[in-house]
Protein backbone atom coordinates (compact mmCIF):
# COMPACT_ATOMS: atom_id res chain seq x y z
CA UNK A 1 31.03 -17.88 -2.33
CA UNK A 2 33.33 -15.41 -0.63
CA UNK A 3 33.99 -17.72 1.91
CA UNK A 4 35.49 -20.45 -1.09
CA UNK A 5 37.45 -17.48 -2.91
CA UNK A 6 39.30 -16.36 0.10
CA UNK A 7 40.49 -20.22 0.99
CA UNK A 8 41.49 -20.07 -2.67
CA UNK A 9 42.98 -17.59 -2.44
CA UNK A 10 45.08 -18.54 0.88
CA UNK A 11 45.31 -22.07 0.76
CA UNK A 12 46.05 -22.31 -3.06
CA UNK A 13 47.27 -18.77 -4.77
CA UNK A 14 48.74 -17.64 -1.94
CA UNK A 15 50.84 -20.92 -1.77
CA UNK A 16 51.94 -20.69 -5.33
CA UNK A 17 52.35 -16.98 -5.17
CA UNK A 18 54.52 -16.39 -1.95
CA UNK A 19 55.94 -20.22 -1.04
CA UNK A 20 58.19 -18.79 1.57
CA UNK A 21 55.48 -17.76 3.82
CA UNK A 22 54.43 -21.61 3.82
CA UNK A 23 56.91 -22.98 6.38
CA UNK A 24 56.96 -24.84 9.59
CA UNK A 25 53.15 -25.42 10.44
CA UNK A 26 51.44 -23.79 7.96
CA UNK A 27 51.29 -26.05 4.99
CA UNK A 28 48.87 -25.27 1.87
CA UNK A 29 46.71 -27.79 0.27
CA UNK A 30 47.64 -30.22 -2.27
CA UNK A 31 44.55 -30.89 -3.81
CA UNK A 32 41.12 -29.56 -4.12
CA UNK A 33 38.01 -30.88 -4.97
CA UNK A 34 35.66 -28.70 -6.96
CA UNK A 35 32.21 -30.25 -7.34
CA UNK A 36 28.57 -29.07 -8.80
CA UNK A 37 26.20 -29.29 -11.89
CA UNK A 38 28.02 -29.52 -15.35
CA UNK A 39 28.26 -25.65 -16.47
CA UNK A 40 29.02 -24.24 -13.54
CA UNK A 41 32.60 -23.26 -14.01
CA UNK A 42 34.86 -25.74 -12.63
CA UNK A 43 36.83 -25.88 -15.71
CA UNK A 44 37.08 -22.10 -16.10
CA UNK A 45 37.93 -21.48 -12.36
CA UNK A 46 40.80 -23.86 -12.82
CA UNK A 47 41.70 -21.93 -15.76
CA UNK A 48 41.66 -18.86 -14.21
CA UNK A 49 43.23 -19.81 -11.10
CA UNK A 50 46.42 -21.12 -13.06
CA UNK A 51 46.39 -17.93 -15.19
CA UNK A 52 46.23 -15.92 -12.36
CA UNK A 53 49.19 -17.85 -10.29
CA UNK A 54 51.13 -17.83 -14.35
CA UNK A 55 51.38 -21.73 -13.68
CA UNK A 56 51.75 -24.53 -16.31
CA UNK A 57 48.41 -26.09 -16.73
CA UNK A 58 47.67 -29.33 -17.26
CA UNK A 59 44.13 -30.48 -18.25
CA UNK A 60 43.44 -33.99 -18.62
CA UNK A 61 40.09 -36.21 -18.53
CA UNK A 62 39.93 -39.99 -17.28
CA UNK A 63 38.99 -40.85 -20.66
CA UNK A 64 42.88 -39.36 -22.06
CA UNK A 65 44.50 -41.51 -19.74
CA UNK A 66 42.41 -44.58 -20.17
CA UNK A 67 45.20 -47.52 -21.23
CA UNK A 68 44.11 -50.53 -22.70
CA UNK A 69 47.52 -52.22 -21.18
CA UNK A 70 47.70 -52.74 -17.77
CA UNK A 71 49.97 -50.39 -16.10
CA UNK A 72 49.84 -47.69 -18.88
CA UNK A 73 47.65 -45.42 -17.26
CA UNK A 74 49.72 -45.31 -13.99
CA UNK A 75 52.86 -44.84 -16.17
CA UNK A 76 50.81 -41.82 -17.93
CA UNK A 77 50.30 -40.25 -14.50
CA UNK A 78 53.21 -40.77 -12.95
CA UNK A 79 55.01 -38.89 -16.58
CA UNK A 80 52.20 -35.82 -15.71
CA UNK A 81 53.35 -35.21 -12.26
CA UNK A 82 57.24 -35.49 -13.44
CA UNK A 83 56.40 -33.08 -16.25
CA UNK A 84 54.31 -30.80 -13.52
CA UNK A 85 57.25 -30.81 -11.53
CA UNK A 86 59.41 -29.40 -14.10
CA UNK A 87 57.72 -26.70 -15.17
CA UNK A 88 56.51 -25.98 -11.77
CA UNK A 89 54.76 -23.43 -10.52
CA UNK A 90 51.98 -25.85 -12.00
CA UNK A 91 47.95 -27.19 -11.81
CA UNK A 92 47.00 -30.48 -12.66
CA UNK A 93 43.93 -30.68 -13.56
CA UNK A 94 41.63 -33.64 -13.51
CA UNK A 95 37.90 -33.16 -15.31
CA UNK A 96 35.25 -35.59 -14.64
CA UNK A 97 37.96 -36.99 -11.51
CA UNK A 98 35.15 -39.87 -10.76
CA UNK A 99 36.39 -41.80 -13.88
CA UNK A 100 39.49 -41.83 -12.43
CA UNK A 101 39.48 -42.03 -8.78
CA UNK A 102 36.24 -43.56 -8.54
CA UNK A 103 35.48 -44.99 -4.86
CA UNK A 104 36.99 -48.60 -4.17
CA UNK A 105 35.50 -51.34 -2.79
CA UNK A 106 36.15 -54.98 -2.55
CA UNK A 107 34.41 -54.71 -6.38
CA UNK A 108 36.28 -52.31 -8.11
CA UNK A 109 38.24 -53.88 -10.50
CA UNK A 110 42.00 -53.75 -9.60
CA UNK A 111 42.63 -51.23 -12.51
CA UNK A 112 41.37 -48.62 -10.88
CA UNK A 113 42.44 -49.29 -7.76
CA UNK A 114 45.68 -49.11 -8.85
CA UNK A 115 45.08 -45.75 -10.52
CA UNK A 116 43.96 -44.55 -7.32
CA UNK A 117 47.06 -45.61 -5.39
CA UNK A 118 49.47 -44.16 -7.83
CA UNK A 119 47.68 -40.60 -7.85
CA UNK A 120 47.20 -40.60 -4.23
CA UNK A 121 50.84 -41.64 -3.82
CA UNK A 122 51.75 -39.30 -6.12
CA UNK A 123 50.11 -36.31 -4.23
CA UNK A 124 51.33 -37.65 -1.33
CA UNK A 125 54.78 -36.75 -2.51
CA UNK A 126 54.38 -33.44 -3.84
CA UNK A 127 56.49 -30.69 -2.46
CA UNK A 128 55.20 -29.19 0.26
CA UNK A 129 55.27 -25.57 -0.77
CA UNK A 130 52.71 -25.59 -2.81
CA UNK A 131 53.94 -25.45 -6.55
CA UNK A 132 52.43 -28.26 -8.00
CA UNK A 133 48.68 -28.25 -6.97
CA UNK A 134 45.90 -31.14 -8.17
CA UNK A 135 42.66 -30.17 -8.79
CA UNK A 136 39.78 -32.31 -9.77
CA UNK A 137 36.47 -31.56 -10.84
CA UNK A 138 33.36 -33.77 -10.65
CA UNK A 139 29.35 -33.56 -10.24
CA UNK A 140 29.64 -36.66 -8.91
CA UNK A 141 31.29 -35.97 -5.54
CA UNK A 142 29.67 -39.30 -4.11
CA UNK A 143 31.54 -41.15 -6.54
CA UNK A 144 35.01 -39.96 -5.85
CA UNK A 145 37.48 -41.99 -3.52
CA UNK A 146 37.52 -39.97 -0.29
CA UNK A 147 40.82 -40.82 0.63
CA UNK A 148 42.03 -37.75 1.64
CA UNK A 149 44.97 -36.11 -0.01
């Protein structure tokens, strides 16, 4: 556990804390995955983490941005990022990520593969310094796209 709160505290605090010392090479992460048994915390942490950093916190389940009109959820996203970016420093924060980003395959219906483009796009673009920060939270971590951030 101490080895998880110092890379939080580096990788993630630190970043939104002091983004000058995040130039050249050293760049901070733009999303984390935390993952474990319901009850553990992950929602708390997240909490805490945003409290701690005094960053806008946005907490959002697959289930608020479910759209029954294709293209609605991606719009919904893509509006959470711009409004993260505005009142920046800020966390995103996704509960229960697998019903979002849930692994693709030649199966997956084309919803959610779509979903999962636009938020991995979307994190793909986020300022490198740190001051808008995604983290999701599953107990499902085999169930979550592995792209990588």
């Amino acid at each position: 556990m101490a080895d998880v709160k110092r890379d939080l505290q580096l990788n993630l605090m630190g970043a939104m804390q002091r983004p000058e010392l995040f130039t050249g090479l050293l760049q901070p992460a733009k999303g984390i995955l935390f993952y474990g048994p319901p009850g553990t915390g992950k929602t708390m942490l997240a909490k805490a983490i945003a409290k701690r950093c005094n960053a806008s916190f946005y907490n959002l389940s697959a289930s608020s941005l479910g759209s029954k009109y294709v293209g609605e959820s991606e719009k919904l996203v893509k509006l959470l990022f711009d409004e993260a970016m505005r009142t920046q420093p800020a966390i995103i924060f996704f509960d229960e990520i697998d019903g979002l980003a849930p692994v693709r395959s030649s199966r997956q219906d084309q919803i959610h593969n779509s979903i999962v483009s636009t938020l991995l796009a979307l994190m793909d673009g986020l300022d490198p310094r740190g001051q808008v920060v995604v983290l999701g939270a599953t107990n499902r971590v085999d169930a979550v796209d592995g792209a990588p951030p």
